[in-house]
N, C-alpha and C. Protein backbone atom coordinates (compact mmCIF):
# COMPACT_ATOMS: atom_id res chain seq x y z
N UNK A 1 5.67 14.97 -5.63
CA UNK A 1 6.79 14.09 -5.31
C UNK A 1 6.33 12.87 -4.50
N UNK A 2 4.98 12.77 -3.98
CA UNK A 2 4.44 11.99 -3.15
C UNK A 2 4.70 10.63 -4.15
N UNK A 3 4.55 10.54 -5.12
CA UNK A 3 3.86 9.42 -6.02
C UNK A 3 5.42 8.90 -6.68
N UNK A 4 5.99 9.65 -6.55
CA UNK A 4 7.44 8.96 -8.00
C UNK A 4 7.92 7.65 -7.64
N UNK A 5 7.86 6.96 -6.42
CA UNK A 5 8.20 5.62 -6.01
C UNK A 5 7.43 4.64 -6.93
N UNK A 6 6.00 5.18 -6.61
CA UNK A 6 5.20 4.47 -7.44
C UNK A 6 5.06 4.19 -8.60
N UNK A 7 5.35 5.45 -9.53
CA UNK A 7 4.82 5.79 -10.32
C UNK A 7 6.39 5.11 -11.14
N UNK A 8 6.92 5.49 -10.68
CA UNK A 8 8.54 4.45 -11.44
C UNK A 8 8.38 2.89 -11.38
N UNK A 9 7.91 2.52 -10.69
CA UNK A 9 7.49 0.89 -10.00
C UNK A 9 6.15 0.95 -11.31
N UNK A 10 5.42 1.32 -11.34
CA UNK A 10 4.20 1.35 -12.40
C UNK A 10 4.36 1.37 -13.92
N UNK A 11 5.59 2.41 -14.04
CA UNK A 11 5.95 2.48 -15.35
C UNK A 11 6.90 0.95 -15.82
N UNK A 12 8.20 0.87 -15.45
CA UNK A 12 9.23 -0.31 -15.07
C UNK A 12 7.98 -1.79 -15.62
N UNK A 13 7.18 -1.60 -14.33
CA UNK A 13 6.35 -2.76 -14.23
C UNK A 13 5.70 -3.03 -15.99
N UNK A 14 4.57 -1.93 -16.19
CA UNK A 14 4.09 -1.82 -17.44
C UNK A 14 5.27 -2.20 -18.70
N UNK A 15 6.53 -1.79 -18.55
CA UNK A 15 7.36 -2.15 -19.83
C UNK A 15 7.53 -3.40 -20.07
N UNK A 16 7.56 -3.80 -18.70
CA UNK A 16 8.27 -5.66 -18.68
C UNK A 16 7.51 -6.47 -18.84
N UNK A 17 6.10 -6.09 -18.71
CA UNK A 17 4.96 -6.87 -18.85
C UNK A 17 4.56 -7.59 -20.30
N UNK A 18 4.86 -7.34 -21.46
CA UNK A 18 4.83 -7.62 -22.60
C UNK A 18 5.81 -8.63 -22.68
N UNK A 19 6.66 -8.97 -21.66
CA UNK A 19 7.77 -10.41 -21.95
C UNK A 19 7.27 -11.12 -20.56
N UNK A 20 6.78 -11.25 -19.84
CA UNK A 20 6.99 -11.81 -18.42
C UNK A 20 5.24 -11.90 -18.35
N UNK A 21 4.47 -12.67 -17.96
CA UNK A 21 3.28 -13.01 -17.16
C UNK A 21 3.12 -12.87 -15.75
N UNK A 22 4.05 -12.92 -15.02
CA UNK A 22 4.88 -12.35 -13.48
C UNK A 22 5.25 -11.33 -13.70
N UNK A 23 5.01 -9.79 -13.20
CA UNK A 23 5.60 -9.26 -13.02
C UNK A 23 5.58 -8.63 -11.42
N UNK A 24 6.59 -8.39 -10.98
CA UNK A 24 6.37 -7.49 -9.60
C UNK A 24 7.63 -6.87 -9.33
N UNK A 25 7.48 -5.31 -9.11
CA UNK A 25 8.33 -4.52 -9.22
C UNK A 25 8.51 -3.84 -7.98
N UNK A 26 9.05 -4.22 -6.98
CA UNK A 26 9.20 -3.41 -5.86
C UNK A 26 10.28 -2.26 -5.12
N UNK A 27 9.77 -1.40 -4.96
CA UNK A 27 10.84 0.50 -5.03
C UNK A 27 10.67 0.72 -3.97
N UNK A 28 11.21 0.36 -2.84
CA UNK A 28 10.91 0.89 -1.68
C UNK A 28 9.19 0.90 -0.87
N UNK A 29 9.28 0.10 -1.43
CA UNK A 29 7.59 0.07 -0.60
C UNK A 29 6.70 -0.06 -1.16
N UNK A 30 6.51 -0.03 -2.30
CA UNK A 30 5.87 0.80 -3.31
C UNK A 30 6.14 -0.44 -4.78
N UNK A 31 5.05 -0.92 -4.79
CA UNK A 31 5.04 -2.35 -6.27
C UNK A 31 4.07 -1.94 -6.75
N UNK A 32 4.06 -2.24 -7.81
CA UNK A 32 3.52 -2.79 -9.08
C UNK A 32 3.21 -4.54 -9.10
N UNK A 33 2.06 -4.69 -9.37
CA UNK A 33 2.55 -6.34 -9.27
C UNK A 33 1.20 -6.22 -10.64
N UNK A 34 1.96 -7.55 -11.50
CA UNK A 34 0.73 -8.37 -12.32
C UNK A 34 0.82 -9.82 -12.89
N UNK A 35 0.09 -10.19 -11.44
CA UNK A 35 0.13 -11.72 -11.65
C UNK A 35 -1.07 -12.44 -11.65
N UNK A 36 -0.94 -13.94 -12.33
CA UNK A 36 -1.74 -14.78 -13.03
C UNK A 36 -2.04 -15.55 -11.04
N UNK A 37 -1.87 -15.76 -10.08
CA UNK A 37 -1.60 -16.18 -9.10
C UNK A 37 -1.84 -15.59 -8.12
N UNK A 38 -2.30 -15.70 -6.86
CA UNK A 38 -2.50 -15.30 -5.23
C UNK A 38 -0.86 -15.06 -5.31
N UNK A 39 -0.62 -13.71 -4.30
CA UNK A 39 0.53 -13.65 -3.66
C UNK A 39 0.30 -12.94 -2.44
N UNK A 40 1.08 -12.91 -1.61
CA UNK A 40 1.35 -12.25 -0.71
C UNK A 40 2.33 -11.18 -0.29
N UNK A 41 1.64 -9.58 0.40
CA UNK A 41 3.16 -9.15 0.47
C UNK A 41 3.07 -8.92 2.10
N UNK A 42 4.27 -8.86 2.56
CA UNK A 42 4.26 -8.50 3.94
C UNK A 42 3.94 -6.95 4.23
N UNK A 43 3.97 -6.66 5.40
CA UNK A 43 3.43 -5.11 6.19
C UNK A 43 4.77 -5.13 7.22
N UNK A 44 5.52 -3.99 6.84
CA UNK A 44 6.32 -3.76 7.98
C UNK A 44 5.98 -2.24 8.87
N UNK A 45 5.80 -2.35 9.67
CA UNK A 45 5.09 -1.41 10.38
C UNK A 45 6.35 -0.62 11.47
N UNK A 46 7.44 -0.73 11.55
CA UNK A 46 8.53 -0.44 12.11
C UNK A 46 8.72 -0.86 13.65
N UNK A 47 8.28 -0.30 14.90
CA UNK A 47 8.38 -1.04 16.07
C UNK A 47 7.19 -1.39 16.88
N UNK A 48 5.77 -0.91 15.60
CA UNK A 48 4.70 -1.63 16.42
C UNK A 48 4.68 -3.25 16.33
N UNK A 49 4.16 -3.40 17.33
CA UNK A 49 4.05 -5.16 17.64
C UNK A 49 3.34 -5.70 16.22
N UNK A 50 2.83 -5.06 15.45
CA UNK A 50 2.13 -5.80 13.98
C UNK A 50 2.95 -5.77 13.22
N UNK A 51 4.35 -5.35 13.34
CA UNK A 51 5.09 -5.28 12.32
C UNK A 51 5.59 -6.69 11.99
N UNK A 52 5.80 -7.01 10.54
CA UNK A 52 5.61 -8.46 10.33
C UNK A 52 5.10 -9.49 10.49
N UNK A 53 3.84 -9.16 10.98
CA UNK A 53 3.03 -10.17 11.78
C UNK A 53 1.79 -10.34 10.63
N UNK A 54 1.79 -9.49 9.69
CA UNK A 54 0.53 -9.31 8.68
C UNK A 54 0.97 -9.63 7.43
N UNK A 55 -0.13 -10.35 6.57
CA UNK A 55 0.40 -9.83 5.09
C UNK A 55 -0.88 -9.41 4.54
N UNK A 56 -0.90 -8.77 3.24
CA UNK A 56 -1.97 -8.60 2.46
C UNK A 56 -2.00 -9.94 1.04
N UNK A 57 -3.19 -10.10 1.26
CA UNK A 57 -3.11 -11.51 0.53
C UNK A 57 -3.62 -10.44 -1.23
N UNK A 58 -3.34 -10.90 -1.91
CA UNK A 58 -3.18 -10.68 -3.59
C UNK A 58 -3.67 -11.82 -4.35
N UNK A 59 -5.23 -11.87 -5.18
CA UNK A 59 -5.66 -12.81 -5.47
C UNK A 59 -4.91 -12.03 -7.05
N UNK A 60 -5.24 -12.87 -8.37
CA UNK A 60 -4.55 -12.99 -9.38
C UNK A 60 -5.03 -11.35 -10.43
N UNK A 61 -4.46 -10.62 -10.12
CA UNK A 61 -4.71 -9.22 -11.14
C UNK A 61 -5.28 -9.63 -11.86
N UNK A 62 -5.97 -7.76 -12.12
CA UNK A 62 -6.75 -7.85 -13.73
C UNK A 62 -5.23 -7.54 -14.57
N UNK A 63 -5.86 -7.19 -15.91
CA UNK A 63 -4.83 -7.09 -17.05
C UNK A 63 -3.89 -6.14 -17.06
N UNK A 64 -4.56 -4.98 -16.26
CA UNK A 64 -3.48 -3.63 -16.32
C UNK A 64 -2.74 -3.91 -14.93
N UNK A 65 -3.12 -4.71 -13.93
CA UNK A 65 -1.75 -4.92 -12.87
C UNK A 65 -2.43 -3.73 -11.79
N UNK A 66 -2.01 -3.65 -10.48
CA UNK A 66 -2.22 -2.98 -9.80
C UNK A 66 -0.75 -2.61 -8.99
N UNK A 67 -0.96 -1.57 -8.00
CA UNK A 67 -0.35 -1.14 -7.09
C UNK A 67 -0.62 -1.19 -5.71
N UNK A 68 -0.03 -1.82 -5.18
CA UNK A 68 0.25 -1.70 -3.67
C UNK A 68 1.71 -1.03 -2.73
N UNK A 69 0.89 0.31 -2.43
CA UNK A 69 2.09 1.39 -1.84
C UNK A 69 1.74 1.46 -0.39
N UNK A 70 2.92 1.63 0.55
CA UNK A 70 2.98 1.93 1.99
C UNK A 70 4.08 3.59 1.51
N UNK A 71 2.97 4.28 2.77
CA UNK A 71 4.26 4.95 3.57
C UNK A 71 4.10 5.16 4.99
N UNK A 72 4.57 5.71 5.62
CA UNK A 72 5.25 5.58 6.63
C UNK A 72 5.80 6.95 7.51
N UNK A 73 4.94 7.38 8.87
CA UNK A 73 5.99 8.33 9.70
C UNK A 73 7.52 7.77 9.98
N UNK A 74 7.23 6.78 10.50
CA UNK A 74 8.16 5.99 11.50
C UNK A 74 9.36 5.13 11.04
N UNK A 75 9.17 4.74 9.61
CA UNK A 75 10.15 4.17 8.79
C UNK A 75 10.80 4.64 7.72
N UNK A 76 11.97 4.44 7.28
CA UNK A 76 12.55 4.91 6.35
C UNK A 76 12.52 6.63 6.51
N UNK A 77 13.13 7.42 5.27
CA UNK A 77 13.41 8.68 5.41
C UNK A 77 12.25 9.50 4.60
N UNK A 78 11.28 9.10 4.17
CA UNK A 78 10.20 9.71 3.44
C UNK A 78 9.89 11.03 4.70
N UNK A 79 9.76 12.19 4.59
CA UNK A 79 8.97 12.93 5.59
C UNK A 79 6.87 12.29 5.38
N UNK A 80 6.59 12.39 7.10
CA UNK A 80 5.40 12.03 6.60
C UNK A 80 5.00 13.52 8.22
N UNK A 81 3.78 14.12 7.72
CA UNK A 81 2.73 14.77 8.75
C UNK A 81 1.97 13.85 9.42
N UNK A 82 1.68 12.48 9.72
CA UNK A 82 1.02 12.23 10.25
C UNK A 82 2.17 11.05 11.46
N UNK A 83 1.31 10.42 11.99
CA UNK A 83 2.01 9.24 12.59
C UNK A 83 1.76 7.68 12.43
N UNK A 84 1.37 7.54 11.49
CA UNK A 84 0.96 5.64 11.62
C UNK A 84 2.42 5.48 11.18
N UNK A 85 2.52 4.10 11.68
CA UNK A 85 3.39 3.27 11.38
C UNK A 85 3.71 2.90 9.78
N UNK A 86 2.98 2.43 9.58
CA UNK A 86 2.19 2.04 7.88
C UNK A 86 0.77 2.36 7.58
N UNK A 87 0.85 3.15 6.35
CA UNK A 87 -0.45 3.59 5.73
C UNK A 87 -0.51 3.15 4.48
N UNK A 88 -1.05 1.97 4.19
CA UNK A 88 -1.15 1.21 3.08
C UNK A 88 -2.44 0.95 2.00
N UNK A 89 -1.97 1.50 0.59
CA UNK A 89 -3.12 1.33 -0.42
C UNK A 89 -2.84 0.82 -1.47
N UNK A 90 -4.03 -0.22 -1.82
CA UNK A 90 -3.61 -0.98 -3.37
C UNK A 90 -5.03 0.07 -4.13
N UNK A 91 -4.62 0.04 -5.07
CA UNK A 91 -4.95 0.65 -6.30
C UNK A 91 -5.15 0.48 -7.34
N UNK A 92 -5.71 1.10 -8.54
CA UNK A 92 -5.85 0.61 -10.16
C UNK A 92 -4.37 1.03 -10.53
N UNK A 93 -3.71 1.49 -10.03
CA UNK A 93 -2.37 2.03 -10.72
C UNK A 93 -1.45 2.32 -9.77
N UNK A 94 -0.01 2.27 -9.61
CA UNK A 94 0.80 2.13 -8.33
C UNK A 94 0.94 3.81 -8.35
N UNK A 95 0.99 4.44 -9.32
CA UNK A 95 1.30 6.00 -9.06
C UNK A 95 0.03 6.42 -7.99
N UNK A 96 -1.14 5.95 -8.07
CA UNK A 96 -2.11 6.91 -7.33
C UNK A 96 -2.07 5.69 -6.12
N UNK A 97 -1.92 4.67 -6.10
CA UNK A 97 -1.49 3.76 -4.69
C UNK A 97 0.05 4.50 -3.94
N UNK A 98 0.53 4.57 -4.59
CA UNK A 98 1.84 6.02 -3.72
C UNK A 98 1.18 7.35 -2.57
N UNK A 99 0.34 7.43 -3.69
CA UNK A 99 -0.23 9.00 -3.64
C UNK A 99 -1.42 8.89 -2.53
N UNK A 100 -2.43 7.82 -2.63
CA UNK A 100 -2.89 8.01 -2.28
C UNK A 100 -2.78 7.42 -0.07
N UNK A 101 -1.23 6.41 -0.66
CA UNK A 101 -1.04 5.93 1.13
C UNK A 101 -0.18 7.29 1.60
N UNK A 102 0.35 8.02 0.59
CA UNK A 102 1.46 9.55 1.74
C UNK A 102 0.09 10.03 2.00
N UNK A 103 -1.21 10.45 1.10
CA UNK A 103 -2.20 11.24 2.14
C UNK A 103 -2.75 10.96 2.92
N UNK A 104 -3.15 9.43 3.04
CA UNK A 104 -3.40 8.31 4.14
C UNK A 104 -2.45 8.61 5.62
N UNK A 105 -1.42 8.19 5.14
CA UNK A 105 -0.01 8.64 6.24
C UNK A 105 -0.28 9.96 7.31
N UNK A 106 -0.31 10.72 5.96
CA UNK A 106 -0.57 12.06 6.68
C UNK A 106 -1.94 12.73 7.65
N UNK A 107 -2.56 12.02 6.90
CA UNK A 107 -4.10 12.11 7.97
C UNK A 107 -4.03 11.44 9.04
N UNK A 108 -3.25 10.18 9.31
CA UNK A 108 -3.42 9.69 10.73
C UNK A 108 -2.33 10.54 11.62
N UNK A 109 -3.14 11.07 12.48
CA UNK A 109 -2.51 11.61 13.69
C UNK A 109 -1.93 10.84 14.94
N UNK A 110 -3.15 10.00 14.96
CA UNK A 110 -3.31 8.96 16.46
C UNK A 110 -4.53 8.05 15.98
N UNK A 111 -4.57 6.96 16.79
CA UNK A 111 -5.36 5.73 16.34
C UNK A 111 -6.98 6.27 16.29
N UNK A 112 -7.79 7.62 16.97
CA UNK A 112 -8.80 7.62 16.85
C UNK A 112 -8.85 8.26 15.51
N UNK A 113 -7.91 8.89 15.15
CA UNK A 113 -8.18 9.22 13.34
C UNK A 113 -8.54 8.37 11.99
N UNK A 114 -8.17 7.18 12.29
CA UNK A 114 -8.03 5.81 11.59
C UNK A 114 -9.44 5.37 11.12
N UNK A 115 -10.25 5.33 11.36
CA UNK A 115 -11.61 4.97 10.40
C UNK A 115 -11.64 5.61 9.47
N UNK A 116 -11.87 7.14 10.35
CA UNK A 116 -11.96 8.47 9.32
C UNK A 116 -10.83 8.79 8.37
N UNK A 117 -9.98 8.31 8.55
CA UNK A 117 -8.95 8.47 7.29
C UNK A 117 -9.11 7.39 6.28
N UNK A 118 -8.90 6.21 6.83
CA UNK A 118 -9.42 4.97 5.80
C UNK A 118 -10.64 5.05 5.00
N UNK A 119 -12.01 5.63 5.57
CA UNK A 119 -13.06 6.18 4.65
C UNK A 119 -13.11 7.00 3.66
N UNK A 120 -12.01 8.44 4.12
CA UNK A 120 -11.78 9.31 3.38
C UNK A 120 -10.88 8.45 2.00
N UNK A 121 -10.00 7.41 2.65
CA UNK A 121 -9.27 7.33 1.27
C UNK A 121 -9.97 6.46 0.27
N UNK A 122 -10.64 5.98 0.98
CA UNK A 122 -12.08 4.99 0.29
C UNK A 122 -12.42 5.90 -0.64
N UNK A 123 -12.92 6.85 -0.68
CA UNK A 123 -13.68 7.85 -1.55
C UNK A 123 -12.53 8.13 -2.49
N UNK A 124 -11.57 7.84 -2.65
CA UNK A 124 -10.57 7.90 -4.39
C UNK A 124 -11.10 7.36 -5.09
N UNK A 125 -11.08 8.07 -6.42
CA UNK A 125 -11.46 6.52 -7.31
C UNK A 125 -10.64 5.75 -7.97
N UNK A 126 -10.27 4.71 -8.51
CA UNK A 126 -9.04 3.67 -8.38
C UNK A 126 -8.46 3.10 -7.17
N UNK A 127 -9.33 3.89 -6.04
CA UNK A 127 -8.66 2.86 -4.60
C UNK A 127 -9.79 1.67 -4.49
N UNK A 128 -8.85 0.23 -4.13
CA UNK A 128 -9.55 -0.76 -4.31
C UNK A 128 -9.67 -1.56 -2.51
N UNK A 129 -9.03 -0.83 -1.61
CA UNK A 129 -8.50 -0.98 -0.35
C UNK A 129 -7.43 -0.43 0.18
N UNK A 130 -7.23 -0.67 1.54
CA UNK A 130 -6.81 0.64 2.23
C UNK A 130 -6.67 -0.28 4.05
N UNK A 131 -5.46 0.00 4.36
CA UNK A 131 -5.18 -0.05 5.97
C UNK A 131 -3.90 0.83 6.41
N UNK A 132 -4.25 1.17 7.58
CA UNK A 132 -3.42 1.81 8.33
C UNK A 132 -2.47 1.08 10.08
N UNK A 133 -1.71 1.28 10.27
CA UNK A 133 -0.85 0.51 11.44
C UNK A 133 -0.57 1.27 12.17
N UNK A 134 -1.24 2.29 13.57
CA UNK A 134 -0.27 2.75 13.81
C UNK A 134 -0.53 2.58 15.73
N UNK A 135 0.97 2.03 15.98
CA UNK A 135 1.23 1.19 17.26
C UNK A 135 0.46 -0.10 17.41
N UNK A 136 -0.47 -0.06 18.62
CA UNK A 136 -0.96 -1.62 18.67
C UNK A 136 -2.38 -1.76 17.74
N UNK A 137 -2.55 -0.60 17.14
CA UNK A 137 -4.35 -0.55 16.47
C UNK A 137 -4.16 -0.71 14.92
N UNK A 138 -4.96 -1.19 14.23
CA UNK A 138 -5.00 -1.55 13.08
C UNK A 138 -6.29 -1.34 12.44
N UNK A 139 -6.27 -0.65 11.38
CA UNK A 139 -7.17 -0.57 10.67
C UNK A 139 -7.15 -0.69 9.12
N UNK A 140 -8.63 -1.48 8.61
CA UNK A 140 -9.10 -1.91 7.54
C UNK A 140 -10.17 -1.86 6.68
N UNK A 141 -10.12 -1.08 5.32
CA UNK A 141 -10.96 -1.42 4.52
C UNK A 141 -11.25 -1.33 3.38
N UNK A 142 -12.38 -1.56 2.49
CA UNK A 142 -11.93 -2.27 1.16
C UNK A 142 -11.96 -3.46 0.93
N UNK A 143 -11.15 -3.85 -0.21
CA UNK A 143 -10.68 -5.30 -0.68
C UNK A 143 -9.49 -5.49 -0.68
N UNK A 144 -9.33 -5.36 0.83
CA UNK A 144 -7.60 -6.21 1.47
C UNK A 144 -8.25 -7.10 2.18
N UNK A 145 -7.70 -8.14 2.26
CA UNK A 145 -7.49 -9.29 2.90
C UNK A 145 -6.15 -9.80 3.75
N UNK A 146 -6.19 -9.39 5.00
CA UNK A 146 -4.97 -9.78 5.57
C UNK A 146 -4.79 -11.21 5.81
N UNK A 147 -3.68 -12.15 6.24
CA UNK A 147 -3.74 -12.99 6.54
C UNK A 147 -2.27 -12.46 8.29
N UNK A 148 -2.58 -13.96 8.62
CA UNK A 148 -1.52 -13.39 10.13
C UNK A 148 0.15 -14.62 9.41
N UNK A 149 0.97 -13.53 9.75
CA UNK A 149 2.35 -14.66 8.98
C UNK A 149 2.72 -15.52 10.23
């Protein structure tokens, strides 16, 4: 059940794509995007001070489109085991970018967990980058590119 945000955002996305060169499909957190163009999406992190203060910059997809999924202890009603704020992964596919930020989520306990979880999620294959938010600490890695909004 970790993944169906995504994985609906992935499918949706994939149908519309055969009429549209833009596509971006966003489900709660959780997009699909496949675009010819840089975009940006924001990071809402709920009442840490980084919340809205970040975006992840999006240079122009390959052909199959990617996924970029957050989840979240602290926001919205998803149950999460861990505590970051935002645990965020783009991906070859938004179903395993779902999947793979709730296990992200869930591994951070507290900010000294945060390398070691971001490494661990490094080791997926189809993960293309990976950050976590939780309170004033931030962590990054991969091929995200934040910018400050």
């Amino acid at each position: 059940m970790a993944a169906v945000a995504g994985t609906l955002a992935g499918l949706v996305g994939r149908d519309i794509q055969p009429y549209s060169h833009e596509v971006i499909v966003e489900n709660g957190g959780d997009i699909y995007i496949h675009s010819s163009q840089e975009r940006r999406v924001g990071v809402f992190a709920g009442e840490s001070p980084l919340s809205g203060r970040i975006a992840v910059k999006i240079a122009a997809t390959p052909p199959q489109g990617l996924g970029i999924c957050a989840s979240s202890a602290t926001v919205g009603p998803s149950e999460s085991t861990g505590k970051a704020d935002t645990a965020l992964v783009m991906a070859s596919s938004a179903a395993l970018a779902d999947a793979a930020a709730t296990a992200l989520g869930n591994k951070v306990k507290d900010s000294s967990q945060v390398e070691e979880a971001l490494a661990w999620v490094m080791g997926i294959e189809g993960v293309q980058g990976c950050l976590v938010i939780i309170g004033d600490h931030l962590g990054v890695q991969g091929d995200i590119k934040i910018e400050k909004i």
